[in-house]
C-alpha atoms as a PDB file:
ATOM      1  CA  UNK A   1       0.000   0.000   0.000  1.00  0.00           C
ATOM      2  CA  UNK A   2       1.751   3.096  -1.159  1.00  0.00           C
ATOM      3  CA  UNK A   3       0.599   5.826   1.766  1.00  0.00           C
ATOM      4  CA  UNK A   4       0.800   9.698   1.314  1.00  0.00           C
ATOM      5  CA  UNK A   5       4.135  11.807   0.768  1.00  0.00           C
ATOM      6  CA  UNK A   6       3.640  15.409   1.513  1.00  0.00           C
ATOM      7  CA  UNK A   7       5.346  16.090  -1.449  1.00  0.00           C
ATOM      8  CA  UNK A   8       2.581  15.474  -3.413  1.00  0.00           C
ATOM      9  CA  UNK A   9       0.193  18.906  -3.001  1.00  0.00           C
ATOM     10  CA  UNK A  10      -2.921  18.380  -4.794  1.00  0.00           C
ATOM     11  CA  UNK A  11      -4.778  22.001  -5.607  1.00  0.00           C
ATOM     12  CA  UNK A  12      -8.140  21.774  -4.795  1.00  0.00           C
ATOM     13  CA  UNK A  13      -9.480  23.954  -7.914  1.00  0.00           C
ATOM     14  CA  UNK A  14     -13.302  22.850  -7.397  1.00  0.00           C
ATOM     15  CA  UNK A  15     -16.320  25.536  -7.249  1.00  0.00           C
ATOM     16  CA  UNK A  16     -16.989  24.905  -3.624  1.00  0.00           C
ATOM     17  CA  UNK A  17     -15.965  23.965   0.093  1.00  0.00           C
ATOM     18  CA  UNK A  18     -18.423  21.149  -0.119  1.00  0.00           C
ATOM     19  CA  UNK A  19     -16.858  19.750  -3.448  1.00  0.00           C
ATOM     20  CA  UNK A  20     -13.180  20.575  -1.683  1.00  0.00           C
ATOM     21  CA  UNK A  21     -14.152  18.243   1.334  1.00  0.00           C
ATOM     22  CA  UNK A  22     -16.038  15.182  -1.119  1.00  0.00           C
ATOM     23  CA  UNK A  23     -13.025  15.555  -2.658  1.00  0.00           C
ATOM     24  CA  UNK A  24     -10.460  15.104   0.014  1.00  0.00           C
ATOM     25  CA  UNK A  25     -12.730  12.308   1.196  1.00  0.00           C
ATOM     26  CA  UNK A  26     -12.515  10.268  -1.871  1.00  0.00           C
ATOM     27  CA  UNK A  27      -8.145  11.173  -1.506  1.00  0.00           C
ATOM     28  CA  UNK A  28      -8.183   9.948   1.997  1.00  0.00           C
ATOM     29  CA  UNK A  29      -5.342   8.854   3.265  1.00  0.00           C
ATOM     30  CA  UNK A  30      -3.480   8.743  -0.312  1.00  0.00           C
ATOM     31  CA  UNK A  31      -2.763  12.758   0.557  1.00  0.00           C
ATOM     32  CA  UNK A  32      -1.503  14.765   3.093  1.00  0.00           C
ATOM     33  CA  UNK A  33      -1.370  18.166   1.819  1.00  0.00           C
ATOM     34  CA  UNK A  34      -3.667  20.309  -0.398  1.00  0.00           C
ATOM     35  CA  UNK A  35      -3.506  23.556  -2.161  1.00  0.00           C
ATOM     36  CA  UNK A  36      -6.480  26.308  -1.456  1.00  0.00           C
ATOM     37  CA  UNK A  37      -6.700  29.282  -4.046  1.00  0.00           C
ATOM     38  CA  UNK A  38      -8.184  32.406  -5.039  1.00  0.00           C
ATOM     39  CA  UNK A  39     -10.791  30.765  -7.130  1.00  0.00           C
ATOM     40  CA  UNK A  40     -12.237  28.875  -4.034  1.00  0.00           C
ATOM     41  CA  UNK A  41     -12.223  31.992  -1.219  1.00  0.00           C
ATOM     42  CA  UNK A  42     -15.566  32.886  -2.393  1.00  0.00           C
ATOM     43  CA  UNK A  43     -16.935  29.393  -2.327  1.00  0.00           C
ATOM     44  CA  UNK A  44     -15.645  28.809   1.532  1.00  0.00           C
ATOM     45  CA  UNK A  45     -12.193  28.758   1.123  1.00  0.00           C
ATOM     46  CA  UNK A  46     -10.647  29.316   4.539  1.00  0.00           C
ATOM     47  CA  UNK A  47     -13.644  27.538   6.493  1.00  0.00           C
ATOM     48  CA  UNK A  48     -12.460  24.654   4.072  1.00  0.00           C
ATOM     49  CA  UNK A  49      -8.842  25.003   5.340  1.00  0.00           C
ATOM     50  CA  UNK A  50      -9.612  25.318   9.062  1.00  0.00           C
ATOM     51  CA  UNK A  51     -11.618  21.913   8.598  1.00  0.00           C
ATOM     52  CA  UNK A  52      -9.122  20.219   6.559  1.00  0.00           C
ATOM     53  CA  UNK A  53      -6.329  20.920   9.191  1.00  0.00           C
ATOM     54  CA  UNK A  54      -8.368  21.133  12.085  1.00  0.00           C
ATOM     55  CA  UNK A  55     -11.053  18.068  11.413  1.00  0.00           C
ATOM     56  CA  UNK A  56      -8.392  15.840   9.100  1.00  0.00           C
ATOM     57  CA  UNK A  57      -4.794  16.700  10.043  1.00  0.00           C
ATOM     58  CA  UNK A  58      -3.813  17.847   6.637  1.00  0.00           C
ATOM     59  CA  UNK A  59      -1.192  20.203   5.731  1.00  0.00           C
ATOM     60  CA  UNK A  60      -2.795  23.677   4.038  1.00  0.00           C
ATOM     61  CA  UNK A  61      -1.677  25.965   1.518  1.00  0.00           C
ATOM     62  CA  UNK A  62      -3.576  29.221   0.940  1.00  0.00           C
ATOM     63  CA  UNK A  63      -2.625  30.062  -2.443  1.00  0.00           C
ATOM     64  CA  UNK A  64      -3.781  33.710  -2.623  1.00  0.00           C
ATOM     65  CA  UNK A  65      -0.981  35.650  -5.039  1.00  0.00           C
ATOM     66  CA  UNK A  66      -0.864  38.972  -2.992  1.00  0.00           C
ATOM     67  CA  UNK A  67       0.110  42.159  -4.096  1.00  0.00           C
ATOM     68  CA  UNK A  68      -0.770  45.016  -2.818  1.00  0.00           C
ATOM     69  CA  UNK A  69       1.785  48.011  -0.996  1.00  0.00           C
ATOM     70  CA  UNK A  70       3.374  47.060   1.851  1.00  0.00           C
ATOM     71  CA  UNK A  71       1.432  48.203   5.118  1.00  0.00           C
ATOM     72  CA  UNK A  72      -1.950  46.052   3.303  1.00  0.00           C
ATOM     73  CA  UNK A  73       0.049  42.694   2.608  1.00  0.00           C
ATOM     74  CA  UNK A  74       1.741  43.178   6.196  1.00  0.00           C
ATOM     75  CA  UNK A  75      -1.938  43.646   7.507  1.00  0.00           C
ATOM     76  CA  UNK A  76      -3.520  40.266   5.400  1.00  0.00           C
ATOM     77  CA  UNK A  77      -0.458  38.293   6.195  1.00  0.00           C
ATOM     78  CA  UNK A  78      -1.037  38.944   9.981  1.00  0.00           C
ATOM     79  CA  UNK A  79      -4.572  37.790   9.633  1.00  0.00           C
ATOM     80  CA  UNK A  80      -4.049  35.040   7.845  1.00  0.00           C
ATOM     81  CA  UNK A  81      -1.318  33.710  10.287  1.00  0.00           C
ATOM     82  CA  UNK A  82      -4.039  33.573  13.003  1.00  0.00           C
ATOM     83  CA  UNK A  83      -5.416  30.179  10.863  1.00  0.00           C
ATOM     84  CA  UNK A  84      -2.314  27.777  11.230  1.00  0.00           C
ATOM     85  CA  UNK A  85      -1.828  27.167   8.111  1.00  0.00           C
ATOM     86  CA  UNK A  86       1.749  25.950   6.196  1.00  0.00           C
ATOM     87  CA  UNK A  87       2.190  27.992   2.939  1.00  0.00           C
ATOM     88  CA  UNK A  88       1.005  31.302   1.550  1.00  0.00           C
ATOM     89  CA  UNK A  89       1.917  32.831  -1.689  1.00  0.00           C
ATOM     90  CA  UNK A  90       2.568  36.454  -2.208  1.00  0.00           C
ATOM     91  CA  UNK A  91       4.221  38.105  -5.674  1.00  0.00           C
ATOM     92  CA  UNK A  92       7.887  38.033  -5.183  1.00  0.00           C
ATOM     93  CA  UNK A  93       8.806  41.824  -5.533  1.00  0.00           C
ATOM     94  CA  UNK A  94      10.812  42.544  -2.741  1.00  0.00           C
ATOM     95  CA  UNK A  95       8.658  45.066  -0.447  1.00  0.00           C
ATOM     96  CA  UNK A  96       5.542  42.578  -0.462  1.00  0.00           C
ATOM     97  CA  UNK A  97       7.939  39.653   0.546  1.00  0.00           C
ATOM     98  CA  UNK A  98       9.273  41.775   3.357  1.00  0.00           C
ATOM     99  CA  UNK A  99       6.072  43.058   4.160  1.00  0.00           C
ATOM    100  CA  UNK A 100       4.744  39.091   3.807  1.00  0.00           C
ATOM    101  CA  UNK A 101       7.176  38.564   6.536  1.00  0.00           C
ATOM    102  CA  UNK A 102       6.367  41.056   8.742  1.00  0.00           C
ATOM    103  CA  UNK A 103       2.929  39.814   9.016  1.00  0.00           C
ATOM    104  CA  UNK A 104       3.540  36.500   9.675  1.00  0.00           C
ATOM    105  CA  UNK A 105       5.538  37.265  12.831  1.00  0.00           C
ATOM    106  CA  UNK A 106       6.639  34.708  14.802  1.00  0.00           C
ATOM    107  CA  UNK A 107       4.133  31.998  13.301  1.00  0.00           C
ATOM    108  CA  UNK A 108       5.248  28.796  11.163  1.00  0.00           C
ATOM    109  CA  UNK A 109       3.439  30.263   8.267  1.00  0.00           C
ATOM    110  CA  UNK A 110       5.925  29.761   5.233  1.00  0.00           C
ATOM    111  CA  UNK A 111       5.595  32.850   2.850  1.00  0.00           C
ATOM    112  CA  UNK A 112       6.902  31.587  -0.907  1.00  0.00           C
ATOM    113  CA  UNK A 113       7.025  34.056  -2.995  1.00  0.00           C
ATOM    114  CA  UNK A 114       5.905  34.105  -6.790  1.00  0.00           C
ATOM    115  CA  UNK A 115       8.413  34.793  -9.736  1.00  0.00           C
ATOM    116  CA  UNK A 116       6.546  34.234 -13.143  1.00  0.00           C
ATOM    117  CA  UNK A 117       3.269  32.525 -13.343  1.00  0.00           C
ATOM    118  CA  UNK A 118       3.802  28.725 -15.143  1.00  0.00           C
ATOM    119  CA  UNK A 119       1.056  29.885 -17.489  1.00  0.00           C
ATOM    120  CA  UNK A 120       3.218  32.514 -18.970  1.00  0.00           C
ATOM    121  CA  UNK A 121       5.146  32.884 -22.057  1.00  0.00           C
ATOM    122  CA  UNK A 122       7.795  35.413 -23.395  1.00  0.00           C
ATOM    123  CA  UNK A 123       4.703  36.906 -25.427  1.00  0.00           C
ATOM    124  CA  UNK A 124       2.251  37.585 -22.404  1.00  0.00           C
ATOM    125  CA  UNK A 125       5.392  39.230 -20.767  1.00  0.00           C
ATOM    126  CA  UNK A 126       5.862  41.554 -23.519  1.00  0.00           C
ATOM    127  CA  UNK A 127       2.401  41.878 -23.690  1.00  0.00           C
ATOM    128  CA  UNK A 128       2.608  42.954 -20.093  1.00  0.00           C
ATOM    129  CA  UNK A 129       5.594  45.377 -20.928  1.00  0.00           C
ATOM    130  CA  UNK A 130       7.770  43.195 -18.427  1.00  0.00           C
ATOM    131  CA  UNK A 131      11.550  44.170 -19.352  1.00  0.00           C
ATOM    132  CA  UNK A 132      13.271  41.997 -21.847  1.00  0.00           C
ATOM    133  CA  UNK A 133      14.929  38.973 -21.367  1.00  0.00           C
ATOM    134  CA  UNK A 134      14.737  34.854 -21.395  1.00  0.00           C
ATOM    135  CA  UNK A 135      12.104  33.415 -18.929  1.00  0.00           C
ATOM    136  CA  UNK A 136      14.467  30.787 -16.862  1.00  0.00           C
ATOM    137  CA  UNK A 137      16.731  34.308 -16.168  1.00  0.00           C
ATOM    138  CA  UNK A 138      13.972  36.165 -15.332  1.00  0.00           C
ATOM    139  CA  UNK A 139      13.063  33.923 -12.561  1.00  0.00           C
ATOM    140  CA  UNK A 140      16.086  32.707 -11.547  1.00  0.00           C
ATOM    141  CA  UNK A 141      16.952  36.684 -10.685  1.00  0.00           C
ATOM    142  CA  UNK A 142      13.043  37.629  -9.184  1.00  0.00           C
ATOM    143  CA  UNK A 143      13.764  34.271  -7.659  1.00  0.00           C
ATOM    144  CA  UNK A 144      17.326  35.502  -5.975  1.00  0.00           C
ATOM    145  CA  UNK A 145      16.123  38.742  -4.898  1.00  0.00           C
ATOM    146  CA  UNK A 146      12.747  36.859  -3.087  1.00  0.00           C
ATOM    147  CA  UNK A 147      14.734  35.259  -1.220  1.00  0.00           C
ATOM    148  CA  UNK A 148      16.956  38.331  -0.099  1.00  0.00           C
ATOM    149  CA  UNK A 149      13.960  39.677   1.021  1.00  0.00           C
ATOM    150  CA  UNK A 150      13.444  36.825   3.480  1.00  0.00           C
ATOM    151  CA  UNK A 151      10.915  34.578   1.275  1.00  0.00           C
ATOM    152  CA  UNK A 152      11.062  30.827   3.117  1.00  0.00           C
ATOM    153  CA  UNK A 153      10.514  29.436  -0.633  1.00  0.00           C
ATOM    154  CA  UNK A 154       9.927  30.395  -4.474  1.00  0.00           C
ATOM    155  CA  UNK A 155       7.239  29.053  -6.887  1.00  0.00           C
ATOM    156  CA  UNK A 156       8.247  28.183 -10.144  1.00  0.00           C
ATOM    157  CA  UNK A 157       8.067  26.282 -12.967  1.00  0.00           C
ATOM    158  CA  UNK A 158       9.753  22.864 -12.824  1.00  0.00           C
ATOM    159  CA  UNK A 159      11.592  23.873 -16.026  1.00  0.00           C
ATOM    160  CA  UNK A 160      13.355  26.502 -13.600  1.00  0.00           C
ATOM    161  CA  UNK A 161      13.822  24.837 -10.541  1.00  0.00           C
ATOM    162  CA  UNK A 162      16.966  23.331 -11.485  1.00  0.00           C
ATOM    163  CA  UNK A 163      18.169  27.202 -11.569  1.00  0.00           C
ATOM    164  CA  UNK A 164      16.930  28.193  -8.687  1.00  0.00           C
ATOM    165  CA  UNK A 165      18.241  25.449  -6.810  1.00  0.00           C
ATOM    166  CA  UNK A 166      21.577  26.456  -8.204  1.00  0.00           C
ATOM    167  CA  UNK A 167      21.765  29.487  -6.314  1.00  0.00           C
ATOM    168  CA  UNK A 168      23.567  30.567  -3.485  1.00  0.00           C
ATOM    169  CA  UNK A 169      20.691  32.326  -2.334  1.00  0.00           C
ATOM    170  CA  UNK A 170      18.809  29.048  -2.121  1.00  0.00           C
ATOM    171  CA  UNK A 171      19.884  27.008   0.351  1.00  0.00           C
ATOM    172  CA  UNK A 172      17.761  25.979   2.835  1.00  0.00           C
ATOM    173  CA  UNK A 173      14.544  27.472   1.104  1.00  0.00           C
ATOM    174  CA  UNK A 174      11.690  25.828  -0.371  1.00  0.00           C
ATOM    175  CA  UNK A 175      10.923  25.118  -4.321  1.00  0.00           C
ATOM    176  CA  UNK A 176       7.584  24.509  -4.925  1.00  0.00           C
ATOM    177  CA  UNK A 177       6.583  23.345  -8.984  1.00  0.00           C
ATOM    178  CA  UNK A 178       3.098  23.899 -10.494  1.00  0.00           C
ATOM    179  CA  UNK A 179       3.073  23.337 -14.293  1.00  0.00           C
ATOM    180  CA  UNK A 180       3.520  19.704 -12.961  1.00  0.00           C
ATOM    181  CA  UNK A 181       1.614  17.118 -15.392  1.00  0.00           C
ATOM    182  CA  UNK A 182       2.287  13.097 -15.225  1.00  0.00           C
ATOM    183  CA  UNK A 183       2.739  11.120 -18.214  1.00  0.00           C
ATOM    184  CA  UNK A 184       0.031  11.700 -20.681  1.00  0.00           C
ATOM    185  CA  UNK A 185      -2.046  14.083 -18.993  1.00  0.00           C
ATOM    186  CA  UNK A 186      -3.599  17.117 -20.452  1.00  0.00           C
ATOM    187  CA  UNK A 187      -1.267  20.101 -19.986  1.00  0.00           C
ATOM    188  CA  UNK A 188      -4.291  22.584 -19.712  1.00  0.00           C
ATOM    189  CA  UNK A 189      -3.857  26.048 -19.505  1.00  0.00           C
ATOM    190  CA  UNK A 190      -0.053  25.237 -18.147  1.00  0.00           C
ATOM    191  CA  UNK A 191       3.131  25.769 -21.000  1.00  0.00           C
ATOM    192  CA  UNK A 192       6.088  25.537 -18.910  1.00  0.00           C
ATOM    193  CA  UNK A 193       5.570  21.856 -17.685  1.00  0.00           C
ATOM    194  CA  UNK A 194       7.667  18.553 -16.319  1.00  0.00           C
ATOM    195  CA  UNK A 195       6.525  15.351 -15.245  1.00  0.00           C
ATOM    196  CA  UNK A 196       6.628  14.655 -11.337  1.00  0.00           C
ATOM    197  CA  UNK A 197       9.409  12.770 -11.031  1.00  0.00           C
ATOM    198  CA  UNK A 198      11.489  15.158 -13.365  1.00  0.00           C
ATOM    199  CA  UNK A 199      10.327  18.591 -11.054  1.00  0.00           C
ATOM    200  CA  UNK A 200      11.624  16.842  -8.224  1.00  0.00           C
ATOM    201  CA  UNK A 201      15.038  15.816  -9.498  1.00  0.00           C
ATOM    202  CA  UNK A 202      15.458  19.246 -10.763  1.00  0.00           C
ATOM    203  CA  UNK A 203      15.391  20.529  -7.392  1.00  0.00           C
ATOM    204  CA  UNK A 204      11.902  20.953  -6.631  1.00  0.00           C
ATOM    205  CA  UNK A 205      10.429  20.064  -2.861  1.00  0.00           C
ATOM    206  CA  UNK A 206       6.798  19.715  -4.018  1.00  0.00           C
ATOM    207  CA  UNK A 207       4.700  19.177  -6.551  1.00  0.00           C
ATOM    208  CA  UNK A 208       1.338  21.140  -7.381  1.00  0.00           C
ATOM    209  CA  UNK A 209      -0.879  18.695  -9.380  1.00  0.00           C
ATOM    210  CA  UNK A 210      -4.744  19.121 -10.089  1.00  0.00           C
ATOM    211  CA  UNK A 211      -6.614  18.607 -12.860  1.00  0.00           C
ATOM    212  CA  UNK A 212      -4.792  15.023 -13.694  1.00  0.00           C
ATOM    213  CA  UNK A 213      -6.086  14.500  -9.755  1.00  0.00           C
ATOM    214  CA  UNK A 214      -9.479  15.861  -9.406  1.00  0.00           C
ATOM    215  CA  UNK A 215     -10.674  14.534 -13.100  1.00  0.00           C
ATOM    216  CA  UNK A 216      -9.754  10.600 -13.325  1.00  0.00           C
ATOM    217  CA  UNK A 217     -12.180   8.417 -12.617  1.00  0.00           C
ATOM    218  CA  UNK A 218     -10.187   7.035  -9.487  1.00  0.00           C
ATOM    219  CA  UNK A 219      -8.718  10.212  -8.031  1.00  0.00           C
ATOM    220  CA  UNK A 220      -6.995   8.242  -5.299  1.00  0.00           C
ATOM    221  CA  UNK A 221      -5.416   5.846  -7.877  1.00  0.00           C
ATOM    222  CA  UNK A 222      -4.324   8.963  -9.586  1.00  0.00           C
ATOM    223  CA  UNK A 223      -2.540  10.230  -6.372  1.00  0.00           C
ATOM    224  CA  UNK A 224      -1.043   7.263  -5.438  1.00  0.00           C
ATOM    225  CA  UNK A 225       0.225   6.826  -9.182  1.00  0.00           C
ATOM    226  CA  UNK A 226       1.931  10.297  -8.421  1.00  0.00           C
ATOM    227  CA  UNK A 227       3.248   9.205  -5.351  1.00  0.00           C
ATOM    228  CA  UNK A 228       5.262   6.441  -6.763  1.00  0.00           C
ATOM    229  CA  UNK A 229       6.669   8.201  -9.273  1.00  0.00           C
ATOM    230  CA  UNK A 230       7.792  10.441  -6.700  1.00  0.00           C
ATOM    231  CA  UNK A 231       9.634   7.795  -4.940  1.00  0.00           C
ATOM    232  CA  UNK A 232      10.917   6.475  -8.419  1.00  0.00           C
ATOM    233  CA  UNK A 233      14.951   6.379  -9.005  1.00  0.00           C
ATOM    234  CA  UNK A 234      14.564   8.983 -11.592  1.00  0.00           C
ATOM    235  CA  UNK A 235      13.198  11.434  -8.861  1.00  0.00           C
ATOM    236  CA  UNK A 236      16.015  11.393  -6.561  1.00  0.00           C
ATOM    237  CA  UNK A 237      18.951  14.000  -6.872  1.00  0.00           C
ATOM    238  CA  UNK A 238      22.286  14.127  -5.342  1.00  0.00           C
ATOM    239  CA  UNK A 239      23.392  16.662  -3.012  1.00  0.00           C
ATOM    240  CA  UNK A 240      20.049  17.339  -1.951  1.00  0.00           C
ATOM    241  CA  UNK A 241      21.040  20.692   0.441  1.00  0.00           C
ATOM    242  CA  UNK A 242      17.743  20.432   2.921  1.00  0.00           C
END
């Protein structure tokens, strides 16, 4: 019986708290740690956290993306802290990651900070009039300066983390891979994308993985499918710093 690795985060991108929790029920003990965004704050998002770590013992991350100036991120952060949870994402320009950090005190909140979405391409950044330049440096320098700026961890595409990793800057601080499809699956709305097994020996410490979750027919199958791959040869680096 292959039991859950909280490596494995699977994002809980359904309409609904009560479609979050059938969910997690039909997951059970196949996974330990789930993924709570913006999408699903309207539909009950938090209450669904609080019962998920409260009720089931699972690991929570609150994937909200904030930006904002400094004083307002400090202010959400702090609030948010109050709930126990594990990660929270914030945009990773330097002043919201400090800020980020101010709010969350003396909690174990982990703040990871974002460098460029995984659904992003060299066009939508022009389109965005984001200064010139290759994506993997891009990141690999936003990524660098997050964690100057005291972010606990960086998300990123897989297809970066082997950069990130690489830097100094890095040790000791979390990687954490949407764009994340297994073999086969549908790469949605994602273009920068790796298998499990690959984001991991690249230098990743989790895995975000949805869709390929939430839609098979056996969703705990699915996750435990994930999980083994995860504990495959080709998963494992050397030198792994943390």
């Amino acid at each position: 019986m292959i039991h859950s690795d909280d490596r494995l985060i699977v994002a809980l991108d359904v309409p609904s708290a009560l479609e979050g929790l059938s969910l997690a029920a039909k997951l059970g003990d196949a996974v330990s740690f789930y993924k709570i965004g913006l999408g699903m704050l309207t539909g009950g998002g938090l209450a669904l956290a609080n019962e998920l770590k409260g009720d089931h013992g699972k690991r929570i991350f609150l994937d909200m993306k904030l930006f904002d100036i400094g004083a307002t991120v400090e202010a959400a952060v702090r609030g948010l802290a109050q709930f126990d949870l594990d990660f929270l994402t914030v945009h990773g320009d330097p002043h919201v990651v400090r800020a980020a950090r101010e709010g969350a005190g003396g909690s174990d909140l982990k703040i990871l900070a974002v460098t460029i979405l995984t659904s992003l391409d060299r066009n939508d950044l022009d389109a965005a009039q984001i200064r010139e330049g290759s994506i993997p440096d891009l990141v690999q320098e936003r990524a660098a300066r997050a964690f100057e700026a005291g972010a606990h961890g960086v998300i990123s595409s897989p297809q970066e983390a082997g950069l990130i990793r690489a830097l100094p800057e890095a040790t000791g601080r979390l990687i954490v891979t949407p764009g994340v499809r297994p073999v086969g699956a549908d790469l949605g709305d994602q273009k920068r994308v790796m298998t499990p097994a690959e984001a991991i020996a690249e230098g990743a410490d989790h895995v975000v993985v949805g869709r390929p979750i939430h839609r098979a027919d056996d969703p705990r199958a699915a996750a435990r499918a994930i999980v083994a791959e995860l504990r495959a040869p080709q998963a494992q680096r050397p030198n792994r710093p943390h």
